[in-house]
N, C-alpha and C. Protein backbone atom coordinates (compact mmCIF):
# COMPACT_ATOMS: atom_id res chain seq x y z
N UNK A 1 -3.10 -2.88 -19.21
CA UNK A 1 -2.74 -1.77 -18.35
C UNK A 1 -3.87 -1.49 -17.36
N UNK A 2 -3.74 -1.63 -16.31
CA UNK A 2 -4.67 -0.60 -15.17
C UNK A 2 -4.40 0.50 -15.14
N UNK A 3 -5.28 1.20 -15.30
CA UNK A 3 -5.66 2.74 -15.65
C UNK A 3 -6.83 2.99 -14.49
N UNK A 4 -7.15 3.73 -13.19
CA UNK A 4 -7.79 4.62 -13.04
C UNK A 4 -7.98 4.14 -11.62
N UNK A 5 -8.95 3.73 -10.92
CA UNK A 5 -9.03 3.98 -9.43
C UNK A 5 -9.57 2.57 -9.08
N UNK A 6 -9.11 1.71 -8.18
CA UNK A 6 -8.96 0.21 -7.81
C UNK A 6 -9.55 0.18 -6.34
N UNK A 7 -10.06 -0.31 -5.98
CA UNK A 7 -10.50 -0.86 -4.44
C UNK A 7 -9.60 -1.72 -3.61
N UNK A 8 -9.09 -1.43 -2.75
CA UNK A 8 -7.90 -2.05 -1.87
C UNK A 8 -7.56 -2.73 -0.38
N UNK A 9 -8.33 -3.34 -0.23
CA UNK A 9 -8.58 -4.23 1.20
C UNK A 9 -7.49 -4.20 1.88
N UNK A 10 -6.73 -3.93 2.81
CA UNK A 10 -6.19 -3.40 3.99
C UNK A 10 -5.75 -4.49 4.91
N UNK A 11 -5.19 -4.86 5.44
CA UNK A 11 -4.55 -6.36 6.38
C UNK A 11 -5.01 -5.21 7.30
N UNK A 12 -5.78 -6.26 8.57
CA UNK A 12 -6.18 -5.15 9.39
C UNK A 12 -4.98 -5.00 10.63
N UNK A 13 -4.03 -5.91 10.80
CA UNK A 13 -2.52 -5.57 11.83
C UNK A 13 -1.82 -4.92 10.67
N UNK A 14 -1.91 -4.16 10.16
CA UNK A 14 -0.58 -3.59 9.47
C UNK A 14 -0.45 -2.22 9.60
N UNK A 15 0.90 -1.08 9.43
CA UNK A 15 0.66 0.16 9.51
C UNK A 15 -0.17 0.55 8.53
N UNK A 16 -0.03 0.69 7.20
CA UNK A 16 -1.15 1.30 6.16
C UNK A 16 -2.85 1.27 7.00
N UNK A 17 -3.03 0.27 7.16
CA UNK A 17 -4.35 0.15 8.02
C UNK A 17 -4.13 1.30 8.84
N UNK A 18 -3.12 1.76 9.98
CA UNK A 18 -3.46 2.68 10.58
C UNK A 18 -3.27 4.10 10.18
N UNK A 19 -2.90 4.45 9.55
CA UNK A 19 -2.70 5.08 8.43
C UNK A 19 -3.71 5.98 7.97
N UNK A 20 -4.56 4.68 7.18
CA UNK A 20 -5.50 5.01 6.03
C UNK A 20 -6.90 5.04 7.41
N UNK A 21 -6.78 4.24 8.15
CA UNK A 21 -8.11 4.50 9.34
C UNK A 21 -9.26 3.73 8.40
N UNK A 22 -9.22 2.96 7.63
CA UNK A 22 -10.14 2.12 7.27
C UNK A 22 -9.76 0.77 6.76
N UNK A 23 -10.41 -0.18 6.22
CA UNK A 23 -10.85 -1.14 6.28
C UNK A 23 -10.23 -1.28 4.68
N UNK A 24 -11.01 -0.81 4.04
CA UNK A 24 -11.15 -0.70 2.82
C UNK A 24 -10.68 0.77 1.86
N UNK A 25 -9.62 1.01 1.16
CA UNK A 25 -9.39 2.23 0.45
C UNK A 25 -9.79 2.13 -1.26
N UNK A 26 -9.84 2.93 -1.86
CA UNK A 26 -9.73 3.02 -3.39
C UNK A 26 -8.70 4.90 -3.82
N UNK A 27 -7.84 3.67 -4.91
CA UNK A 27 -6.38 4.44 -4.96
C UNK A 27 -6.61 4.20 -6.68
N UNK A 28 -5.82 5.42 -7.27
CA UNK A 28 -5.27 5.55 -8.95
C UNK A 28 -4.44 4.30 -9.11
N UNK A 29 -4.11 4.05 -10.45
CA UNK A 29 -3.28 2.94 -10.73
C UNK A 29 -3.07 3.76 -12.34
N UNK A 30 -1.85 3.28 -12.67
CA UNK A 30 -1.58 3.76 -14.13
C UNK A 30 -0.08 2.67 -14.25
N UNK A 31 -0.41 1.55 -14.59
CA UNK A 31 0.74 0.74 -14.58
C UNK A 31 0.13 -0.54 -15.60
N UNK A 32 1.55 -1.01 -15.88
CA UNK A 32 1.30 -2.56 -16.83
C UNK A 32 1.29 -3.73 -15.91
N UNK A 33 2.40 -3.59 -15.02
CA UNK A 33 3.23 -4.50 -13.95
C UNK A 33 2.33 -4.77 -12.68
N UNK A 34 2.36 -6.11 -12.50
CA UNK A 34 1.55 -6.50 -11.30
C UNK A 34 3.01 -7.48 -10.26
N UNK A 35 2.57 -7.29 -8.76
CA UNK A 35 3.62 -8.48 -7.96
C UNK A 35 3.48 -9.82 -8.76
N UNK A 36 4.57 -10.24 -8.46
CA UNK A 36 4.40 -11.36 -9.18
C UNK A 36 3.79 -12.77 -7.69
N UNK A 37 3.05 -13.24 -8.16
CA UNK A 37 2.31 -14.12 -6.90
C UNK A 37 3.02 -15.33 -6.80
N UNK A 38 4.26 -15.62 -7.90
CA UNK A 38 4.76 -17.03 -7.92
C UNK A 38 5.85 -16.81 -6.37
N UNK A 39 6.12 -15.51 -6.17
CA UNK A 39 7.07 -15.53 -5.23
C UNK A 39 6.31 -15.01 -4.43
N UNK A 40 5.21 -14.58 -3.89
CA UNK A 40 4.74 -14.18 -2.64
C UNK A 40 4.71 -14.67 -1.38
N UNK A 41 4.53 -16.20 -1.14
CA UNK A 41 4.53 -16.71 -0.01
C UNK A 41 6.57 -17.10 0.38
N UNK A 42 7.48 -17.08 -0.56
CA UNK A 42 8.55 -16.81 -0.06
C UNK A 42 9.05 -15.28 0.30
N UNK A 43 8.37 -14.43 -0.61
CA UNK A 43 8.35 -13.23 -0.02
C UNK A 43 7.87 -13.01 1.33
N UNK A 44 6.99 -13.23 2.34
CA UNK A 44 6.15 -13.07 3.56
C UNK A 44 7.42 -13.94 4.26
N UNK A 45 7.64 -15.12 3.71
CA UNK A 45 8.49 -16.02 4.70
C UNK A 45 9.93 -15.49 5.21
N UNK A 46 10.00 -14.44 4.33
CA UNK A 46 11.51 -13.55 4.12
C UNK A 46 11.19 -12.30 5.15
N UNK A 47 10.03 -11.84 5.52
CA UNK A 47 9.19 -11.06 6.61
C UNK A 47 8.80 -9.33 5.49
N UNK A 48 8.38 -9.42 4.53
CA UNK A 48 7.98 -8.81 3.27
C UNK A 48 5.79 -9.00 3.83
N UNK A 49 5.23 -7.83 4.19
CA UNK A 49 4.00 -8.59 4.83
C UNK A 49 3.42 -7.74 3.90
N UNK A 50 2.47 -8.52 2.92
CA UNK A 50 1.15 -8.29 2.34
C UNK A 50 0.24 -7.21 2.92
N UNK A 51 0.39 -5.92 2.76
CA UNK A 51 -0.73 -5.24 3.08
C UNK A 51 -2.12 -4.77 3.19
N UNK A 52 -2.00 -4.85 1.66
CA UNK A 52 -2.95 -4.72 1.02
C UNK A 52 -3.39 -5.30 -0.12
N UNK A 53 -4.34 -6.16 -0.93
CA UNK A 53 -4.90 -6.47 -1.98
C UNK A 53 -6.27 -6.12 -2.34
N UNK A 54 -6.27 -6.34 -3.74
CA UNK A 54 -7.52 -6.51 -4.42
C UNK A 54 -8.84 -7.35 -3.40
N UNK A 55 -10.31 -7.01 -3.89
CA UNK A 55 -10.63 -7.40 -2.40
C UNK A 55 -11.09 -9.26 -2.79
N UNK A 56 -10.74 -9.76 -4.30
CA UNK A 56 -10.44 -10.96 -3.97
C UNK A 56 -9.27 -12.14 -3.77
N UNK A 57 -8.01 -10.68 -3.25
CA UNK A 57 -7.13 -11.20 -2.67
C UNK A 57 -5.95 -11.41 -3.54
N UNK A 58 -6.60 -11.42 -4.81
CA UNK A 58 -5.87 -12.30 -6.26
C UNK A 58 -4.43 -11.03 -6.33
N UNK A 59 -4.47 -10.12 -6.25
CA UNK A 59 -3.38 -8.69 -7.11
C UNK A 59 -2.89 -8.26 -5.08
N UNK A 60 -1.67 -8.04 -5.34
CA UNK A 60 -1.29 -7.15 -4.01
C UNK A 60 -1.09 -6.43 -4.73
N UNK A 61 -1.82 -4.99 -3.30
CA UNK A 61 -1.24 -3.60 -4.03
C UNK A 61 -0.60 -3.14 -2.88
N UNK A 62 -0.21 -3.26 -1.39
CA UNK A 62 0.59 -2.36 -0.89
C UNK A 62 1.33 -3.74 0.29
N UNK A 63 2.73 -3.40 -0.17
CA UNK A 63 3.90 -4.31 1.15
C UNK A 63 4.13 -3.49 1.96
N UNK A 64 4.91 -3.72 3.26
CA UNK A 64 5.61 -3.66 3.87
C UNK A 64 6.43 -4.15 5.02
N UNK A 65 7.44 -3.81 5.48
CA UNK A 65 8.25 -3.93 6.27
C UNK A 65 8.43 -4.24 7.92
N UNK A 66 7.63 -5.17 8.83
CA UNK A 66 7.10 -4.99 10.13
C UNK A 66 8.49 -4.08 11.02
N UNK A 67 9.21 -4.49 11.18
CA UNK A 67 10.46 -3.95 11.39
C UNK A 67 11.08 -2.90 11.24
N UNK A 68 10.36 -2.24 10.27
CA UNK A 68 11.30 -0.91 9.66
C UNK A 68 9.79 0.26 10.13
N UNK A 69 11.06 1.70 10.52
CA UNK A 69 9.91 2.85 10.67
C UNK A 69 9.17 3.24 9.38
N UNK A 70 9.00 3.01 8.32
CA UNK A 70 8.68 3.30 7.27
C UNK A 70 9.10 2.23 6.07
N UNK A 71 8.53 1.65 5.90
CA UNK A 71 9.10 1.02 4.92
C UNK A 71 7.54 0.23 3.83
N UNK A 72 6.89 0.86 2.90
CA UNK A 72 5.78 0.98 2.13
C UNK A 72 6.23 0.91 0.72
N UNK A 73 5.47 -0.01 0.49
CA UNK A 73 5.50 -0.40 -1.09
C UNK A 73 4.42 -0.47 -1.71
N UNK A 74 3.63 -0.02 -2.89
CA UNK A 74 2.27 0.18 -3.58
C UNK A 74 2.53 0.07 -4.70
N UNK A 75 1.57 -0.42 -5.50
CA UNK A 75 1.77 -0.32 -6.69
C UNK A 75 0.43 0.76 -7.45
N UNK A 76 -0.36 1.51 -6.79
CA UNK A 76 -0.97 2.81 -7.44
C UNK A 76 0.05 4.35 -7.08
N UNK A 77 -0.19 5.09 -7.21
CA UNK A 77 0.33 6.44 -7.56
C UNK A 77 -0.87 7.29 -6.39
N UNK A 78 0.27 7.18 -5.00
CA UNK A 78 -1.11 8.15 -4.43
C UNK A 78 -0.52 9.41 -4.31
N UNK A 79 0.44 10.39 -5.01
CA UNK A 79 0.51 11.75 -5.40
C UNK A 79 -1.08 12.07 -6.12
N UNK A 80 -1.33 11.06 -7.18
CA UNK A 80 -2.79 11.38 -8.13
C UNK A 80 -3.84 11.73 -7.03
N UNK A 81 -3.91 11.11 -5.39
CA UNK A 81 -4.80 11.97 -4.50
C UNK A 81 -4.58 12.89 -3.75
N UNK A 82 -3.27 13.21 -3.64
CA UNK A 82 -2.72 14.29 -2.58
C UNK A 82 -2.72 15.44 -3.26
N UNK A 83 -3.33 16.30 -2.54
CA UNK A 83 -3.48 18.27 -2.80
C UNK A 83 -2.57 18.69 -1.28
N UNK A 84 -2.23 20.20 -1.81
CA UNK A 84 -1.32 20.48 -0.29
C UNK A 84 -2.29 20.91 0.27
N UNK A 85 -3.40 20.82 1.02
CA UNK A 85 -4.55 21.29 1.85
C UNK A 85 -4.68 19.99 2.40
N UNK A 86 -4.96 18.92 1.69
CA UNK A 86 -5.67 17.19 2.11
C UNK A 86 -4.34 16.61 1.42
N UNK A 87 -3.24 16.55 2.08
CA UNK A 87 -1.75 15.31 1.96
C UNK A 87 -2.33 13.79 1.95
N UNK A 88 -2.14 13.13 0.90
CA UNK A 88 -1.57 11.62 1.12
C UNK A 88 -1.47 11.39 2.47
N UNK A 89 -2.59 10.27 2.47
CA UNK A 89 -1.44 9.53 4.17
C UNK A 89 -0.53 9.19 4.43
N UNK A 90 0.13 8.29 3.36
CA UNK A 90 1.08 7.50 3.06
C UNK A 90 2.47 8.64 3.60
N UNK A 91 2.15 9.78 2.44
CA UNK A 91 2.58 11.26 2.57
C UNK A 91 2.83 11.88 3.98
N UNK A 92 1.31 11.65 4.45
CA UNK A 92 2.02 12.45 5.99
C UNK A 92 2.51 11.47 6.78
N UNK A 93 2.32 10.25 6.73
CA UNK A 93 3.40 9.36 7.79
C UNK A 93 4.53 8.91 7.38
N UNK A 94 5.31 9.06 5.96
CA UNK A 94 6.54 9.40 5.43
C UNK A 94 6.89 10.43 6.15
N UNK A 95 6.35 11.60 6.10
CA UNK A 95 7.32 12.98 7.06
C UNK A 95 7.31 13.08 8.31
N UNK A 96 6.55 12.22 8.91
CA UNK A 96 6.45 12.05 10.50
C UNK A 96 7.47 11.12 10.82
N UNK A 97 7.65 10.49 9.76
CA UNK A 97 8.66 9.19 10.40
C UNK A 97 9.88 9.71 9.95
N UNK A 98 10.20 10.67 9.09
CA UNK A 98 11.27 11.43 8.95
C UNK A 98 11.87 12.45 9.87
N UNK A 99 10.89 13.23 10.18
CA UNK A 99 11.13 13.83 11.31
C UNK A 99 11.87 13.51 12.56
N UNK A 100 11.36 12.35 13.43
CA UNK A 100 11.40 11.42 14.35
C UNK A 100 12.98 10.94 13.81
C-alpha cells in the first residue's frame, strides 16, 4: 500500500503543469492499485497523455485528456490538501472549466 505523500514530476506541455505552476509537486496517496505499465504506451497511442510520474518515471500518477476541457486522472487524493481558504488546483480548474 502507498500511504502518505509521493513526489510527482509533471510533463512540462500538459494542463496539470499549468495548473500546479511547477515542475515538480508532492501529493497524499492512500491506495494498493498502481496504472498498469503493460498497457501504457497503447494507452498514449489511443491519445490518453502521461502527465505526471514518479520522478524515475517507473509509477504514473496523473493522465489526461489533450482534447477534452477537463479531463484529469490521479491516482493520490488531493481533497487530503485542499482547505476552503487554499482549494486544490486540480479543484479550482475543475470549477473554472465548469463554469465556462
Amino acid at each position: 500500500m502507498r500511504l502518505g505523500a509521493y513526489p510527482c514530476k509533471l510533463l512540462k506541455k500538459s494542463k496539470v503543469k499549468k495548473m500546479y505552476a511547477q515542475d515538480m509537486i508532492s501529493e497524499r496517496h492512500r491506495h494498493r492499485y498502481e496504472y498498469n505499465n503493460d498497457y501504457r504506451e497503447q494507452m498514449e497511442q489511443q491519445g490518453l497523455k502521461i502527465a505526471g510520474t514518479s520522478p524515475d518515471e517507473s509509477l504514473v500518477e496523473i493522465v489526461e485528456l489533450e482534447n477534452h476541457p477537463f479531463f484529469v486522472g490521479c491516482q493520490f487524493h488531493p481533497e487530503f490538501k485542499s482547505r476552503p481558504n487554499k482549494p486544490h488546483p486540480l479543484f479550482v480548474e475543475l470549477i473554472a472549466k465548469s463554469i465556462k
